[in-house]
Protein backbone atom coordinates (compact mmCIF):
# COMPACT_ATOMS: atom_id res chain seq x y z
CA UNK A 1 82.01 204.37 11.82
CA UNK A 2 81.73 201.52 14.33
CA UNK A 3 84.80 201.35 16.60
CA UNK A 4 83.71 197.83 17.93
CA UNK A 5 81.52 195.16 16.70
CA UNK A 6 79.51 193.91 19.85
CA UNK A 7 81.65 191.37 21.93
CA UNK A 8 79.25 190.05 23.94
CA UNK A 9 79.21 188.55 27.80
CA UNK A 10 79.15 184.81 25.69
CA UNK A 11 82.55 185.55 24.14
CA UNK A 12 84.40 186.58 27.38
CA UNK A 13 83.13 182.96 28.73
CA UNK A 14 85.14 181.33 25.85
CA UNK A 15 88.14 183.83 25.74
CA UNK A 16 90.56 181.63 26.85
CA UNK A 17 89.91 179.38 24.39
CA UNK A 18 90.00 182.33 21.78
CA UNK A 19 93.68 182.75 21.99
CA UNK A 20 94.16 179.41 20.16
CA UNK A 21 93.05 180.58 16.77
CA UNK A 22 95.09 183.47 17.42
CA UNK A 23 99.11 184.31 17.33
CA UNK A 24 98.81 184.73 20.81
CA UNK A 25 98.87 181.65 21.76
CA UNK A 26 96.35 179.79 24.06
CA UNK A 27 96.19 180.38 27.88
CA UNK A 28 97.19 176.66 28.11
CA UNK A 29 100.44 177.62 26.40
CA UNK A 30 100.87 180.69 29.11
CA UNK A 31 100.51 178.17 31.99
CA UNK A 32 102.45 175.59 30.34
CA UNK A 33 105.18 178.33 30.21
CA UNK A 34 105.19 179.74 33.17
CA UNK A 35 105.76 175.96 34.47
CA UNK A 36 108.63 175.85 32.47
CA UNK A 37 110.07 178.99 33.71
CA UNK A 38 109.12 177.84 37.63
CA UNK A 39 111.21 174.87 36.47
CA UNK A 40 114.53 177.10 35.60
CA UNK A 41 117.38 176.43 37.80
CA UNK A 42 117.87 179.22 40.54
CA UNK A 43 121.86 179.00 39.56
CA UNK A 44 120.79 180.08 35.84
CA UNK A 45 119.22 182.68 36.93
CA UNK A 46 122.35 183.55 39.43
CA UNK A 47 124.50 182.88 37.31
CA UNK A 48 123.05 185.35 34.45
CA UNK A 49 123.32 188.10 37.37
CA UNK A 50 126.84 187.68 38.02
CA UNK A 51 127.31 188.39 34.09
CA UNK A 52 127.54 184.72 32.36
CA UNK A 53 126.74 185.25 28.86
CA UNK A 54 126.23 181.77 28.32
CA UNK A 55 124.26 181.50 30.89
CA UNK A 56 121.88 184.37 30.31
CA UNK A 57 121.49 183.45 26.87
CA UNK A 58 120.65 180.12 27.80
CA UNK A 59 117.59 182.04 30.02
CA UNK A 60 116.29 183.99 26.96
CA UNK A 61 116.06 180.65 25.68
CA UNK A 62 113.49 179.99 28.41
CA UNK A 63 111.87 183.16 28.22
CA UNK A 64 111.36 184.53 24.81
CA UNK A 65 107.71 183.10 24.01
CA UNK A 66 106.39 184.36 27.01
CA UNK A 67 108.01 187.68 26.64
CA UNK A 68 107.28 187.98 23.22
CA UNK A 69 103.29 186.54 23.45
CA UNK A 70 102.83 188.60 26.51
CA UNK A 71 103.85 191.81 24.59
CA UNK A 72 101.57 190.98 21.17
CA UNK A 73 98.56 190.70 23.57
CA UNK A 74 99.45 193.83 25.11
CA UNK A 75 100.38 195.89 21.68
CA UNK A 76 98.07 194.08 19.40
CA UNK A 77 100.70 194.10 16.43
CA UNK A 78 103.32 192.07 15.49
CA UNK A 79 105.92 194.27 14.42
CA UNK A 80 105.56 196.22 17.93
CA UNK A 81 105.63 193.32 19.76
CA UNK A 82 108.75 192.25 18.36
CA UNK A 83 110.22 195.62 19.15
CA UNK A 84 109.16 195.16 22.61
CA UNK A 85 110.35 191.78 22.86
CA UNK A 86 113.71 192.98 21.76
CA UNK A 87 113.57 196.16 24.36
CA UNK A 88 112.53 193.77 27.20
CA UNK A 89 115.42 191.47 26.43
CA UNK A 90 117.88 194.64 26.41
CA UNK A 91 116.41 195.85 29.90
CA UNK A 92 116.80 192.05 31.60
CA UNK A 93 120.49 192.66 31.03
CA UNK A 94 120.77 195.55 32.52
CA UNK A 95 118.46 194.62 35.67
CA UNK A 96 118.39 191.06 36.17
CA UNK A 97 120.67 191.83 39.21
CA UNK A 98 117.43 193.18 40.71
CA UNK A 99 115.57 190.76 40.97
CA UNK A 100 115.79 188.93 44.88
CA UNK A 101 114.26 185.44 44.68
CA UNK A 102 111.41 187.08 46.71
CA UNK A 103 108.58 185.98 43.78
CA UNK A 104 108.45 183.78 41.05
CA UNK A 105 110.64 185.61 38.27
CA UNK A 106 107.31 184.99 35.89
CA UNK A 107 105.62 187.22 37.69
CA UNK A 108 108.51 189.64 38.13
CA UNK A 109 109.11 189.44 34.58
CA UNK A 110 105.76 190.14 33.50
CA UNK A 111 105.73 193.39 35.29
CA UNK A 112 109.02 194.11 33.66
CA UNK A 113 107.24 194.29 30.32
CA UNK A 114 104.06 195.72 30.88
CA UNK A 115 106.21 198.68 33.07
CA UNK A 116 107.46 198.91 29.30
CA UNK A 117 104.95 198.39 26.95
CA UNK A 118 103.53 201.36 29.55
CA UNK A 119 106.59 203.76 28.35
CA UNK A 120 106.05 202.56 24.54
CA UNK A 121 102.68 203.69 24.86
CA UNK A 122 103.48 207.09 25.92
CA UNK A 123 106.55 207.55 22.99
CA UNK A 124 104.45 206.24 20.53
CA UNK A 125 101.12 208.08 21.72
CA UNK A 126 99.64 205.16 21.64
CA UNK A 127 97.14 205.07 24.45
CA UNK A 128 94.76 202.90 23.16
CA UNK A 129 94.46 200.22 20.04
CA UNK A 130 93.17 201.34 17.44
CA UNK A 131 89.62 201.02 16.75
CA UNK A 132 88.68 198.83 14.06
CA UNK A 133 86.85 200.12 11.11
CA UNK A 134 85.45 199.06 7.87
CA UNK A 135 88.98 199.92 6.52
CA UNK A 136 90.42 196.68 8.34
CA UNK A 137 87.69 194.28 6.55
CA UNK A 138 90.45 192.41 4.20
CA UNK A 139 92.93 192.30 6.98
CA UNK A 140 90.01 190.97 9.07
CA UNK A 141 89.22 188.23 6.92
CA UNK A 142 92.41 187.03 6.73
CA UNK A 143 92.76 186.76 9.99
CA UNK A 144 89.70 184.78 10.48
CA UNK A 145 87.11 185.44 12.54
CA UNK A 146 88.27 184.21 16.08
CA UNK A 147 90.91 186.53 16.14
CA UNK A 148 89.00 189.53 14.67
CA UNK A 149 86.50 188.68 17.81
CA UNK A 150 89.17 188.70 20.37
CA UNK A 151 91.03 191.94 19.12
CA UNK A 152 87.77 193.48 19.19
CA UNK A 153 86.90 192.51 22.38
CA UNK A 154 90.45 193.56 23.69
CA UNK A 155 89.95 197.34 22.24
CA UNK A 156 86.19 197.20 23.93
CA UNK A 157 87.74 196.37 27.33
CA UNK A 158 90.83 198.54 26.79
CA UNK A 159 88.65 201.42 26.40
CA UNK A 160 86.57 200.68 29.75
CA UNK A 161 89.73 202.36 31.82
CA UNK A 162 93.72 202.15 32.67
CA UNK A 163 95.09 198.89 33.17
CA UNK A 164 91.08 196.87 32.56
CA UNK A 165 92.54 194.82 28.99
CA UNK A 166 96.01 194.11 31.23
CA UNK A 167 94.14 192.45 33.91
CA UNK A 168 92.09 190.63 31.51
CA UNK A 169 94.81 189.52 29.82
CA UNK A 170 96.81 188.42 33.10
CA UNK A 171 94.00 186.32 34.56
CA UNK A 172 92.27 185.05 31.25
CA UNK A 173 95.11 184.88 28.75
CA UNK A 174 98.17 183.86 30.61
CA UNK A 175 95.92 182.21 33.37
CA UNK A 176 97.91 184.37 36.72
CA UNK A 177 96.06 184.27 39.94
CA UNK A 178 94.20 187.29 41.44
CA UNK A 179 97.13 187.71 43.35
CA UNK A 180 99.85 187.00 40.76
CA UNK A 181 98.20 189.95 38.71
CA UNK A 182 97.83 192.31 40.95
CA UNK A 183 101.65 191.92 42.02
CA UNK A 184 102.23 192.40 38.38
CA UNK A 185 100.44 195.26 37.88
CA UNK A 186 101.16 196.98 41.11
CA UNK A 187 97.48 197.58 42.61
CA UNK A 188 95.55 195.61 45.38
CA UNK A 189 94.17 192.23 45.10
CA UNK A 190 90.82 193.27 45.23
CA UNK A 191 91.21 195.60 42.30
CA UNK A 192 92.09 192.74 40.40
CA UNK A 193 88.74 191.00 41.21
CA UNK A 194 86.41 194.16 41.09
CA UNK A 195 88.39 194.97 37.47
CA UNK A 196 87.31 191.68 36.18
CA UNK A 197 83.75 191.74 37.78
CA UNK A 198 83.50 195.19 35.97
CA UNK A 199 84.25 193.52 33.23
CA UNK A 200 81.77 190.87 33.23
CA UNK A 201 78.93 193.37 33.98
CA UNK A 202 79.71 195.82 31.10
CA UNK A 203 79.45 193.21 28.72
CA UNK A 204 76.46 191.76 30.31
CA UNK A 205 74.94 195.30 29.74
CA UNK A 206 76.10 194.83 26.13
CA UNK A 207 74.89 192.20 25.35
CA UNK A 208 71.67 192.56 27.25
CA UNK A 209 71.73 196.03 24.70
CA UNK A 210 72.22 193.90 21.98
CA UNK A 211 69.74 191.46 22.57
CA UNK A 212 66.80 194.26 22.40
């Protein structure tokens, strides 16, 4: 049994643009939002700490897509995504008085999920995504092949060590900085960039493999 089919150095080039024949959603679409959400008025936000139900339900609004896209890259599956989604929005209530205007609330949001989508992993025993197999070959087709590519790609880099497929996904999927990820994900911004150079050269080496 194959666990991945050969994503290759090419197809990391082009994954940006891989997340628009996807339900992901395209990095464009991550960068469009997190514009949006720069663009939400600081007294929303303040006003949704001091308990205005209006208000904070006006700023799910905002925020759902990139909560919800954020978590389906992270989990792979709809259904858990959507769980997430609704555990994320559960957990702003509760801790949106934490957050001090000291980064962009994109950023400190994003960390709020993948600090979650870390615990969901560890009740569900879910460490990794599941490998794909020549079980999943109907389910891949209807999929189509772009996404089939990507989710292959993301259980490849997943599997190269802890937090690898996050920081790909940061930087190439929701298009964050160097520096915006590694605030994110709690590690120093030269981790980011050796993660993602690491990256690069074991699919390089793959594909170089391949190529033989």
């Amino acid at each position: 049994m194959e666990a991945v089919a050969q994503p290759t150095w090419r197809y990391l080039r082009r994954f940006p643009n891989a997340f628009s024949a996807s339900p992901y959603g395209t990095m464009l679409e991550g960068i469009k939002q997190q514009i949006k959400m720069r663009q939400i008025d600081e007294q929303l936000i303040r006003d949704s700490q001091r308990g205005d139900r209006v208000a904070f339900a006006r700023l799910l609004h905002v925020i759902y897509d990139l909560i919800y896209r954020f978590a389906l890259k992270l989990l792979g599956k709809v259904e858990d995504a959507e769980d997430l989604t609704q555990q994320a929005c559960i957990k702003l209530a509760k801790v949106i008085k934490q957050f001090r205007f000291e980064s962009a609330f994109s950023s400190w949001l994003y960390k709020l999920v993948y600090n979650l989508s870390l615990d969901w992993r560890r009740k569900q025993g879910r460490h990794k995504l599941e490998a794909i197999d020549e079980s999943s070959a109907v389910a891949d087709k209807a999929k189509g092949e772009a996404q089939v590519e990507l989710e292959r790609v993301l259980a490849l880099v997943d599997k190269m060590g802890k937090g690898m497929k996050e920081t790909l996904i940061l930087v190439h999927g929701e298009g964050c900085s160097h520096k915006e990820a590694a605030e994110i994900l709690g590690v120093k911004e030269s981790t980011v960039s050796w993660r993602l150079h690491e990256i690069r050269k074991q699919l390089q080496m793959l594909e170089a493999n391949n190529e033989r």
